[in-house]
PDB file of N, CA and C in Angstrom:
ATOM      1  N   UNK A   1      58.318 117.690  57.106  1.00  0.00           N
ATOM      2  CA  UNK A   1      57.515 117.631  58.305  1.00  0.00           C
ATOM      3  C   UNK A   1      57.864 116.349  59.067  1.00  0.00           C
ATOM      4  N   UNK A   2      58.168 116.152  60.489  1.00  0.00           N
ATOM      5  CA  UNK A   2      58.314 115.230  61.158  1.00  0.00           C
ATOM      6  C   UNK A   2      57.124 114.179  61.365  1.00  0.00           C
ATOM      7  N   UNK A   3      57.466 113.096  61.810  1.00  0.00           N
ATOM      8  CA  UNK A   3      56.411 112.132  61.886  1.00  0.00           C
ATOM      9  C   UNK A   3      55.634 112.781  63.261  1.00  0.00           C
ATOM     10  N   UNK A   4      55.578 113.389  64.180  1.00  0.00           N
ATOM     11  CA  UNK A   4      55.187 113.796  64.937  1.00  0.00           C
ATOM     12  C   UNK A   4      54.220 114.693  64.477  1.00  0.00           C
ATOM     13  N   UNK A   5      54.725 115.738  63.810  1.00  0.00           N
ATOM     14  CA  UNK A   5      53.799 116.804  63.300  1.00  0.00           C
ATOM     15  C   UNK A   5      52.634 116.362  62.141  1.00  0.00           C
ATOM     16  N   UNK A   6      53.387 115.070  61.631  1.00  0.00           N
ATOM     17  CA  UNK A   6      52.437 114.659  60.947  1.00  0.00           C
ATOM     18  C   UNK A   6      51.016 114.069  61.430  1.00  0.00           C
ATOM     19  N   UNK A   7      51.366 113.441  62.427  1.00  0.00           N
ATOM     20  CA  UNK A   7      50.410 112.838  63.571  1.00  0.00           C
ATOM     21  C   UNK A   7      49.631 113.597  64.318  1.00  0.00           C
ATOM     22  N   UNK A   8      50.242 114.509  65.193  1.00  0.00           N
ATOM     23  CA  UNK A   8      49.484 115.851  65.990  1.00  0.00           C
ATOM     24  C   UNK A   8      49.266 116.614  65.324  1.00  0.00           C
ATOM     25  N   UNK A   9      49.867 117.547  64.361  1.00  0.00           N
ATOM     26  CA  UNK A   9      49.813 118.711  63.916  1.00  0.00           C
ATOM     27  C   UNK A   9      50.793 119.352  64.938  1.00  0.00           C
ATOM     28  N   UNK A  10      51.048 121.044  64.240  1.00  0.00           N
ATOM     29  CA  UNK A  10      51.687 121.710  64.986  1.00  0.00           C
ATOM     30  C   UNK A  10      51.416 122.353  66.290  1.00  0.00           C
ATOM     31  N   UNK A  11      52.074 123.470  66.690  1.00  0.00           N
ATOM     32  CA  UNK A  11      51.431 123.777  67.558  1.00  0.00           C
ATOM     33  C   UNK A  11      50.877 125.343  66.931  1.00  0.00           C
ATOM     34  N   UNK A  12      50.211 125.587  67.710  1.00  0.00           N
ATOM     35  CA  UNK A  12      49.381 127.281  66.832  1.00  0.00           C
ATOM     36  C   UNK A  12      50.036 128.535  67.464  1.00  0.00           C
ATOM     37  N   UNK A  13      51.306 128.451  67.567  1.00  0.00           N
ATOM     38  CA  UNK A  13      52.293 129.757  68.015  1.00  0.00           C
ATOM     39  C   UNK A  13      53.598 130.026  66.990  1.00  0.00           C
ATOM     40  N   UNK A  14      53.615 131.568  67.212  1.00  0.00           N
ATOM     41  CA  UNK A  14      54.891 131.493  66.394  1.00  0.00           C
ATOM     42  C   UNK A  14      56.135 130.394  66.666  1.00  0.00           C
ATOM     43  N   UNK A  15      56.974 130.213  65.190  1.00  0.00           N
ATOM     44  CA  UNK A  15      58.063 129.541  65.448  1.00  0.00           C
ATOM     45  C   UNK A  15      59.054 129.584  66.491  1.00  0.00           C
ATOM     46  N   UNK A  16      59.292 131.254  66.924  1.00  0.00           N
ATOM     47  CA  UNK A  16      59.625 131.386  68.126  1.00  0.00           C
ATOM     48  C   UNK A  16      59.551 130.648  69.456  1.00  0.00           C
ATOM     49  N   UNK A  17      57.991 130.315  69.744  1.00  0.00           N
ATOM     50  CA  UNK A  17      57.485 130.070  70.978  1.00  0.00           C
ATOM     51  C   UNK A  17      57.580 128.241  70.532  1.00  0.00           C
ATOM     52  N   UNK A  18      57.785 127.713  69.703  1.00  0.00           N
ATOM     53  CA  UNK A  18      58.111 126.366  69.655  1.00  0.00           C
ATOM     54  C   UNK A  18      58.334 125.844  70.485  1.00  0.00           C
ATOM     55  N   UNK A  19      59.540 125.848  70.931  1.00  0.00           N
ATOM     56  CA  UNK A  19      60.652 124.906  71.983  1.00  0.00           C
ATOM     57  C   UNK A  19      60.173 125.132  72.949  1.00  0.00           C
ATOM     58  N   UNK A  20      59.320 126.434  73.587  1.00  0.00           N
ATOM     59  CA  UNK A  20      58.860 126.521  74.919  1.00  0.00           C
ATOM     60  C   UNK A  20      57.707 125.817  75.114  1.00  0.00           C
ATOM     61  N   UNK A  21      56.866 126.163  73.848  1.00  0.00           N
ATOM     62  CA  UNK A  21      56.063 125.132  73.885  1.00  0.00           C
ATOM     63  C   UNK A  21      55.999 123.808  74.496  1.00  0.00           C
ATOM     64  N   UNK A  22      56.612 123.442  73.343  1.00  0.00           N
ATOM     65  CA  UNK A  22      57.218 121.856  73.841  1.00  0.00           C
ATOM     66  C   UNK A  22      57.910 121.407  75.495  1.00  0.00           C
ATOM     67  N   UNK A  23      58.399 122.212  75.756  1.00  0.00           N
ATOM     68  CA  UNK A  23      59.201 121.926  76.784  1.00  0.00           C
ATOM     69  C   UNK A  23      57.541 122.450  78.209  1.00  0.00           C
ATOM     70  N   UNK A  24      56.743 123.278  77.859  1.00  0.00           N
ATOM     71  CA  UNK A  24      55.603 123.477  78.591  1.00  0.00           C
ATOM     72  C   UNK A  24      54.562 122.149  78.633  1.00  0.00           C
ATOM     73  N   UNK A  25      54.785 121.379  77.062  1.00  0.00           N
ATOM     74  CA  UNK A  25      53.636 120.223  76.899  1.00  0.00           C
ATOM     75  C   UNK A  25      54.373 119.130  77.643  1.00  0.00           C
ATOM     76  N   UNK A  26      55.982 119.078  77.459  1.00  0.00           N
ATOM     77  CA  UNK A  26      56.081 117.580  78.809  1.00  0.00           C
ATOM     78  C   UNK A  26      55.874 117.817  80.215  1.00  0.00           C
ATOM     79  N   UNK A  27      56.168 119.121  80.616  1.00  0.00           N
ATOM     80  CA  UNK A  27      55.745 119.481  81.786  1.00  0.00           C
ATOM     81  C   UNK A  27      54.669 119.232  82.423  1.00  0.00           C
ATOM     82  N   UNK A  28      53.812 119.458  81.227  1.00  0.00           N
ATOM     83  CA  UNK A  28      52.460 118.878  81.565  1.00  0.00           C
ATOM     84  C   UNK A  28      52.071 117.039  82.176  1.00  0.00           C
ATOM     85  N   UNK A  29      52.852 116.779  80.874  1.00  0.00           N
ATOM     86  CA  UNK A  29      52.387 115.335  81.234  1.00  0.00           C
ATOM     87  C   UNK A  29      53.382 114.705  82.110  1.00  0.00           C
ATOM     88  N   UNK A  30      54.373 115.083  82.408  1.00  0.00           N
ATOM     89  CA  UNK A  30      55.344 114.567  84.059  1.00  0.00           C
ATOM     90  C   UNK A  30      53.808 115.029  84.987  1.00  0.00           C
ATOM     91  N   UNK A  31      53.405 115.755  85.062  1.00  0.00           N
ATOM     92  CA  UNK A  31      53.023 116.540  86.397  1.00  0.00           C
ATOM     93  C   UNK A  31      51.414 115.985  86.126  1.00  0.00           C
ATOM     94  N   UNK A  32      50.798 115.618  85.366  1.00  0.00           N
ATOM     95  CA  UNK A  32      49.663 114.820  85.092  1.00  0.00           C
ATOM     96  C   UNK A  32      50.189 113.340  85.506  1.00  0.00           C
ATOM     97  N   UNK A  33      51.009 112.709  84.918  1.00  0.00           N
ATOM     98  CA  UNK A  33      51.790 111.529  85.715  1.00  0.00           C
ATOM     99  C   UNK A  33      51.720 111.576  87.268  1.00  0.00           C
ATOM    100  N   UNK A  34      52.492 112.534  87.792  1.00  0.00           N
ATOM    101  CA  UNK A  34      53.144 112.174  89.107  1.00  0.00           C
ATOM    102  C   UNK A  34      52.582 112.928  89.957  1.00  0.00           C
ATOM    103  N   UNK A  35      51.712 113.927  89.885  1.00  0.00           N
ATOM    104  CA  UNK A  35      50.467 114.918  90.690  1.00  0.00           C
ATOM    105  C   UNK A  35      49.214 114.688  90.570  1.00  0.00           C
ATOM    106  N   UNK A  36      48.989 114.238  89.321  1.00  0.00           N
ATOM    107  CA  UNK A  36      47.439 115.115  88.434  1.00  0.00           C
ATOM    108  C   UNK A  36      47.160 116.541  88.675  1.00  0.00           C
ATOM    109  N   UNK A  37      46.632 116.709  88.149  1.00  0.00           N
ATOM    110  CA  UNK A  37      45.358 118.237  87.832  1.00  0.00           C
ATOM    111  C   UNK A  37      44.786 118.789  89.201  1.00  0.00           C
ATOM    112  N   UNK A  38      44.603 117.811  89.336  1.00  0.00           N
ATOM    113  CA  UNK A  38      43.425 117.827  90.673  1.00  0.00           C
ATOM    114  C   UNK A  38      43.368 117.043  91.965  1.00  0.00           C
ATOM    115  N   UNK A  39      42.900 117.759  93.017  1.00  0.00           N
ATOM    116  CA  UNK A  39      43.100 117.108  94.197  1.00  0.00           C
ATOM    117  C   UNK A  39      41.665 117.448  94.926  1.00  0.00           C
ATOM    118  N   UNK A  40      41.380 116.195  96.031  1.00  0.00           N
ATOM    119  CA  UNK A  40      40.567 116.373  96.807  1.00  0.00           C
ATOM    120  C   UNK A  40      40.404 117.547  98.208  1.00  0.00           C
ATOM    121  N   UNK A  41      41.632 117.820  98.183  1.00  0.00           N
ATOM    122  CA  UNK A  41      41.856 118.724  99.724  1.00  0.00           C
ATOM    123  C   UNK A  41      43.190 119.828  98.453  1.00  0.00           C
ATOM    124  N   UNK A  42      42.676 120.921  99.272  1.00  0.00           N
ATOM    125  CA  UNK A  42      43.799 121.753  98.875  1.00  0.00           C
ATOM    126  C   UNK A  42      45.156 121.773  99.717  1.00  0.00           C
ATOM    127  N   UNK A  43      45.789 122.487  99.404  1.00  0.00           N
ATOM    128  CA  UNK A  43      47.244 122.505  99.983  1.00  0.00           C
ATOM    129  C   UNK A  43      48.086 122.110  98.982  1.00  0.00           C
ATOM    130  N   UNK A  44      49.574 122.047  99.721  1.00  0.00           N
ATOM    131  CA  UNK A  44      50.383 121.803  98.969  1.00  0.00           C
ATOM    132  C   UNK A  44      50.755 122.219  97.717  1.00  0.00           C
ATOM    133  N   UNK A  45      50.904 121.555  96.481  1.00  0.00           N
ATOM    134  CA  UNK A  45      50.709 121.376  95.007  1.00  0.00           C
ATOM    135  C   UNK A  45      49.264 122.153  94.777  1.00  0.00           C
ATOM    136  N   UNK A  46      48.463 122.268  95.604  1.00  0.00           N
ATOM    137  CA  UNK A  46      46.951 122.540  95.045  1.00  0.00           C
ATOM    138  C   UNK A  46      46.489 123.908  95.460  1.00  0.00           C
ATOM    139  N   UNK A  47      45.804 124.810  94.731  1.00  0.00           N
ATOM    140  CA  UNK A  47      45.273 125.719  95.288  1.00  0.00           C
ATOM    141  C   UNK A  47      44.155 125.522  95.675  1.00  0.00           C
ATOM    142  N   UNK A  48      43.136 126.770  96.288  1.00  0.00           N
ATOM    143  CA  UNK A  48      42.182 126.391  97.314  1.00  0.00           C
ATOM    144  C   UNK A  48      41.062 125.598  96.544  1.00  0.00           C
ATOM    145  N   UNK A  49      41.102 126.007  95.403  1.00  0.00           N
ATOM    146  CA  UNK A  49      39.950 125.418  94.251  1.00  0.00           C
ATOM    147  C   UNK A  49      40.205 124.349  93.565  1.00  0.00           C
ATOM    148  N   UNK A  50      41.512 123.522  94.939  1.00  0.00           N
ATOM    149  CA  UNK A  50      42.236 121.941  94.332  1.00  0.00           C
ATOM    150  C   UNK A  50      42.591 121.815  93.382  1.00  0.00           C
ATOM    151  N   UNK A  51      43.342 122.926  92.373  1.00  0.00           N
ATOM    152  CA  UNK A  51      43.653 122.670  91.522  1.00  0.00           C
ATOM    153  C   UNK A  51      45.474 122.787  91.247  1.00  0.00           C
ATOM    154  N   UNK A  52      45.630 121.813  90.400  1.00  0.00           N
ATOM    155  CA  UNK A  52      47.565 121.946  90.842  1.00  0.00           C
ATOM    156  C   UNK A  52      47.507 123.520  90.784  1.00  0.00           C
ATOM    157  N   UNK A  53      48.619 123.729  91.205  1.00  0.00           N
ATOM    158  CA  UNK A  53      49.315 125.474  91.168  1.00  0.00           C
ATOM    159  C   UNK A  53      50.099 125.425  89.455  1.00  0.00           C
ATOM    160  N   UNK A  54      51.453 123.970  89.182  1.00  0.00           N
ATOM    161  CA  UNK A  54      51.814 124.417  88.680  1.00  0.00           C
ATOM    162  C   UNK A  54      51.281 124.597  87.192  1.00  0.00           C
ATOM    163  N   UNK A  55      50.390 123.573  87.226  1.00  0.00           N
ATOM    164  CA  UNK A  55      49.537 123.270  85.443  1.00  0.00           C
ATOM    165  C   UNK A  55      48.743 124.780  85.616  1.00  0.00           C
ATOM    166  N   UNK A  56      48.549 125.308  86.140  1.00  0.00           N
ATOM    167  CA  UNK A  56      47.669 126.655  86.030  1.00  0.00           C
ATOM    168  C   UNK A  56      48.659 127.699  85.500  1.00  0.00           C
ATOM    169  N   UNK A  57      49.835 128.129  86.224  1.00  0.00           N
ATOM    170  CA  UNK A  57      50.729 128.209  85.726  1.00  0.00           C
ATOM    171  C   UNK A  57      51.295 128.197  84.083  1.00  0.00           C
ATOM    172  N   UNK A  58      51.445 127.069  83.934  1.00  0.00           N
ATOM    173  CA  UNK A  58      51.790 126.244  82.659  1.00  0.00           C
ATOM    174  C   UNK A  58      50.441 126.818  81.851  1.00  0.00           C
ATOM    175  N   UNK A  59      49.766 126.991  82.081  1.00  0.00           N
ATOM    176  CA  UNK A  59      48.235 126.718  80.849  1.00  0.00           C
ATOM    177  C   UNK A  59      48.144 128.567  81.502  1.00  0.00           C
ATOM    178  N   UNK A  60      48.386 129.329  82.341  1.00  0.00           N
ATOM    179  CA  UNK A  60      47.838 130.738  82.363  1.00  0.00           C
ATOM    180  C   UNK A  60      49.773 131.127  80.792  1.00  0.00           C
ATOM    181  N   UNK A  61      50.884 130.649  81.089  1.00  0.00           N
ATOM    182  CA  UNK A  61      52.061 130.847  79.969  1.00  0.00           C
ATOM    183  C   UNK A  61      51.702 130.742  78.639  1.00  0.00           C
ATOM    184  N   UNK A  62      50.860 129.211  78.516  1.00  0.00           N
ATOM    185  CA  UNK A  62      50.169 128.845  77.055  1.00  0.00           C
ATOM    186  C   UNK A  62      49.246 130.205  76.490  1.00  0.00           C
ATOM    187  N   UNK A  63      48.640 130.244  77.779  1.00  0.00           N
ATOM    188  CA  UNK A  63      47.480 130.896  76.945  1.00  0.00           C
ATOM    189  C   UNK A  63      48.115 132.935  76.442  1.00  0.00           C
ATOM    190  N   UNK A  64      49.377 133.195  77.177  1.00  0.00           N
ATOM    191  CA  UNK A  64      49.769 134.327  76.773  1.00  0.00           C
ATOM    192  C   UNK A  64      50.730 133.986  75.431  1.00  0.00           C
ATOM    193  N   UNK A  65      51.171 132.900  75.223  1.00  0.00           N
ATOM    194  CA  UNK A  65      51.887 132.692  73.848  1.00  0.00           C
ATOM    195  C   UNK A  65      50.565 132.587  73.011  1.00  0.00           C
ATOM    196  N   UNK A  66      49.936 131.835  72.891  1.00  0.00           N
ATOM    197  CA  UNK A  66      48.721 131.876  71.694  1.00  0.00           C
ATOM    198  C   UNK A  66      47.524 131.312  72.243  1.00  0.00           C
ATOM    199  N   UNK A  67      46.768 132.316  73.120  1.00  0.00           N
ATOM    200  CA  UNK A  67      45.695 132.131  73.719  1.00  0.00           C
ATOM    201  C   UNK A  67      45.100 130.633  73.595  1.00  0.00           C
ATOM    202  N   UNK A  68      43.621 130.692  73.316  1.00  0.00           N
ATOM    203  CA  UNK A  68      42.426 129.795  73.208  1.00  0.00           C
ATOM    204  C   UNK A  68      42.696 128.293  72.506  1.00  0.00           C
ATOM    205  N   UNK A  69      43.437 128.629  71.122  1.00  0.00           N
ATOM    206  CA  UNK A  69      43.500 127.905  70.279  1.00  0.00           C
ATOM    207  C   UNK A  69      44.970 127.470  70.515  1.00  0.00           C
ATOM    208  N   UNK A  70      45.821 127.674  71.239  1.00  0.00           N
ATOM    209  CA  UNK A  70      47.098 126.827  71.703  1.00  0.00           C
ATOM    210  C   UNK A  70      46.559 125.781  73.060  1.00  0.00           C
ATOM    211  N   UNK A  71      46.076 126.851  73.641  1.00  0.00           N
ATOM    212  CA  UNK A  71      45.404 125.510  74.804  1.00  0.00           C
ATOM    213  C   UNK A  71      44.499 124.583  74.382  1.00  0.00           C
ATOM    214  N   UNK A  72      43.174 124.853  73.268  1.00  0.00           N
ATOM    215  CA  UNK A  72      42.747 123.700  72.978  1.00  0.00           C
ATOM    216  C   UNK A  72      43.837 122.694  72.419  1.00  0.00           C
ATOM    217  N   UNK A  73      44.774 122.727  71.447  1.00  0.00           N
ATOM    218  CA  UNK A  73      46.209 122.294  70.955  1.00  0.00           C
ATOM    219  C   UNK A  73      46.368 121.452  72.245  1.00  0.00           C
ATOM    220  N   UNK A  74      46.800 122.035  72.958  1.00  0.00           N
ATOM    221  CA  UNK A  74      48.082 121.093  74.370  1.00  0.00           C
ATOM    222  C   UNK A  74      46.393 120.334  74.421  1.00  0.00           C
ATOM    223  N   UNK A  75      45.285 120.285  74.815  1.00  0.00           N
ATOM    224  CA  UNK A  75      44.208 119.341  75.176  1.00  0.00           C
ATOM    225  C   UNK A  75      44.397 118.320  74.738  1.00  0.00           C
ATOM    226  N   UNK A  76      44.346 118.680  73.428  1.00  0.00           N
ATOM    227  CA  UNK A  76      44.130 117.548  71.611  1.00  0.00           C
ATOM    228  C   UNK A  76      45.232 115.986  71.941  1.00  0.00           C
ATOM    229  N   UNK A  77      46.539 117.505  72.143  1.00  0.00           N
ATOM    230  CA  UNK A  77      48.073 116.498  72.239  1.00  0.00           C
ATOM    231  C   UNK A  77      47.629 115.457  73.615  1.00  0.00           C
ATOM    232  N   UNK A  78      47.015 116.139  74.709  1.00  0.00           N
ATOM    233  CA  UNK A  78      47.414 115.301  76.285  1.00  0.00           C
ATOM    234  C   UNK A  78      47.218 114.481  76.386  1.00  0.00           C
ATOM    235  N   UNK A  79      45.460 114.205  75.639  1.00  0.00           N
ATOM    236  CA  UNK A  79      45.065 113.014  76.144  1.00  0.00           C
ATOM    237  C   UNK A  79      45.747 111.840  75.153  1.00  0.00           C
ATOM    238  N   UNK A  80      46.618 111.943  74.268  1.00  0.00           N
ATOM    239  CA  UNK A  80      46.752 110.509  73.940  1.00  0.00           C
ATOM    240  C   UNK A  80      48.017 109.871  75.099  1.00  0.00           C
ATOM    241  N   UNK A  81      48.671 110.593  75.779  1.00  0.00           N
ATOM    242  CA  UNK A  81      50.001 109.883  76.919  1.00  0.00           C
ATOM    243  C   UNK A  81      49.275 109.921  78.172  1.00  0.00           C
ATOM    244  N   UNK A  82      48.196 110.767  78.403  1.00  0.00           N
ATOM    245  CA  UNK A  82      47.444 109.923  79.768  1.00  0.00           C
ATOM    246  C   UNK A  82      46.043 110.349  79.928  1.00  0.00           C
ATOM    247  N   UNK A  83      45.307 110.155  78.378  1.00  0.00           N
ATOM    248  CA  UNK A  83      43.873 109.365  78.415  1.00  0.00           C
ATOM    249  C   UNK A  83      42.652 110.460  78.600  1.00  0.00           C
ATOM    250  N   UNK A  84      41.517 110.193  78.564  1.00  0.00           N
ATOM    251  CA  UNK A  84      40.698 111.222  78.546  1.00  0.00           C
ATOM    252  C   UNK A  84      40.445 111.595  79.742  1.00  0.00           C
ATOM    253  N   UNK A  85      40.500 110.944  81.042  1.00  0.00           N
ATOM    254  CA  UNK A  85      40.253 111.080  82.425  1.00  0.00           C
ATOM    255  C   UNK A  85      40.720 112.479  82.721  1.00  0.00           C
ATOM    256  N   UNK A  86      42.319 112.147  82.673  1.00  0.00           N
ATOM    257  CA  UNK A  86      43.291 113.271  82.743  1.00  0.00           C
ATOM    258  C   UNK A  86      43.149 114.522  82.435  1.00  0.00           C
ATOM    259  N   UNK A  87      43.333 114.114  81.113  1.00  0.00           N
ATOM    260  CA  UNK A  87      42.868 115.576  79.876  1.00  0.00           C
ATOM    261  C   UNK A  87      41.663 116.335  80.554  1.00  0.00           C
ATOM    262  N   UNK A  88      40.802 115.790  81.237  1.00  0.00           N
ATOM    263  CA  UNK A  88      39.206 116.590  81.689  1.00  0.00           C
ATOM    264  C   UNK A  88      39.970 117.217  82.634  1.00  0.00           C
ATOM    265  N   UNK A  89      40.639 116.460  83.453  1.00  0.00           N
ATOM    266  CA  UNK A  89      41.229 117.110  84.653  1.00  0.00           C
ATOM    267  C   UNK A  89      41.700 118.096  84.926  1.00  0.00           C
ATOM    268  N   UNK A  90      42.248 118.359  83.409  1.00  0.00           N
ATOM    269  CA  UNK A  90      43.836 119.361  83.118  1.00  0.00           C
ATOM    270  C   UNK A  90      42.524 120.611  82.738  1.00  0.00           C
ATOM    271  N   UNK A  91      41.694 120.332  82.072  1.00  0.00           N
ATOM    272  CA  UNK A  91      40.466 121.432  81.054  1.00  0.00           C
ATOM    273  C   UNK A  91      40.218 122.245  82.397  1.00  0.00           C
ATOM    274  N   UNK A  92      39.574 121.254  83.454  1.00  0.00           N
ATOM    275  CA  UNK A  92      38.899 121.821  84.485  1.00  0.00           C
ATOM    276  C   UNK A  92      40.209 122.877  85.183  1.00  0.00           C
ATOM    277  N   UNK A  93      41.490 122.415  85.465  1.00  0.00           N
ATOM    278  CA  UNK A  93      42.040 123.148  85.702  1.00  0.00           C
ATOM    279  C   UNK A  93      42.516 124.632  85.388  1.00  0.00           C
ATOM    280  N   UNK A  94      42.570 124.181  84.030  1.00  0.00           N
ATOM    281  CA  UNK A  94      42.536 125.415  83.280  1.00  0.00           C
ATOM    282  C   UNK A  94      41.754 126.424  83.480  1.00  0.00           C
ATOM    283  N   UNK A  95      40.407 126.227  84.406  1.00  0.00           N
ATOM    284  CA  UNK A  95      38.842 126.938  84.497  1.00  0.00           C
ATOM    285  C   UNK A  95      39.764 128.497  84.496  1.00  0.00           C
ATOM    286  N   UNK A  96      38.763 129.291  83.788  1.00  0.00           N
ATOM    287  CA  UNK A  96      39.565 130.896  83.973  1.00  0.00           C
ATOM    288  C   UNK A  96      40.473 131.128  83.522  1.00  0.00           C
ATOM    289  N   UNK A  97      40.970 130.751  82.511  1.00  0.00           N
ATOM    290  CA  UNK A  97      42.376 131.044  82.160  1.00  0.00           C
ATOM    291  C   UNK A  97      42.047 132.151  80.689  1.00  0.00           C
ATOM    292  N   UNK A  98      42.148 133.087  81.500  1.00  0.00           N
ATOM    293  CA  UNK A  98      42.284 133.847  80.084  1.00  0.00           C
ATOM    294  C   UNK A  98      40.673 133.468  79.728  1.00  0.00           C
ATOM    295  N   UNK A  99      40.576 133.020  78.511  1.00  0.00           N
ATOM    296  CA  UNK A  99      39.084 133.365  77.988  1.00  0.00           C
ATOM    297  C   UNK A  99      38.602 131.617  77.715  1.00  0.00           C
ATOM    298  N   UNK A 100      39.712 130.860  78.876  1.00  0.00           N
ATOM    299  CA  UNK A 100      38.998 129.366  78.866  1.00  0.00           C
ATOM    300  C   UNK A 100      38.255 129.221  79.390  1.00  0.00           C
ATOM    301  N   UNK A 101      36.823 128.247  79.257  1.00  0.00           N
ATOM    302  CA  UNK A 101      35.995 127.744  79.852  1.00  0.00           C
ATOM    303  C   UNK A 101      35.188 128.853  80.720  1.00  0.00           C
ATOM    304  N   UNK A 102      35.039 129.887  80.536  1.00  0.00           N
ATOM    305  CA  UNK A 102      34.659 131.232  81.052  1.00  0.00           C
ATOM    306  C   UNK A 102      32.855 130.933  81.648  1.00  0.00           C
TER     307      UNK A 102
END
């Protein structure tokens, strides 16, 4: 087991969906970096309910590889590279996704 996995744990999808995984969780945190979650005015990056387009996106993909319990997963992982602020940000975004935050 890697020191990583030892630290986070895995992720809760088949071995298959691994690498996409992964490559979906930095996505996240570039775009939590250099966008956030959320915006005051829509447009752009944001849909009408100010929320980024592409993390909805990203978290509506998560949640068809391993629903509920992969997105709580990417939550767990986010907030330690940008904090609990964020992480709320990203939850709220998520609103509706599949059977999140319903």
């Amino acid at each position: 087991m890697s020191i990583f996995q030892d630290l986070f744990g895995s992720w809760p999808c088949s071995p298959d969906n691994r690498p996409e995984v992964d490559k979906l969780y930095r996505q996240l945190v570039q775009i939590g970096k250099r966008d956030g979650f959320l915006s005051e005015r829509p447009g752009g990056l944001f849909n009408p309910q100010c929320r980024n387009i592409e993390a909805r996106q990203i978290g509506q993909r998560l949640y068809t590889i391993g629903s509920v319990p992969l997105l709580d997963r990417v939550m767990q992982k986010i907030r330690r590279p940008l904090g609990k602020e964020l992480s709320s940000h990203l939850e709220y975004c998520w609103a509706e996704t599949g059977d999140w935050l319903k």
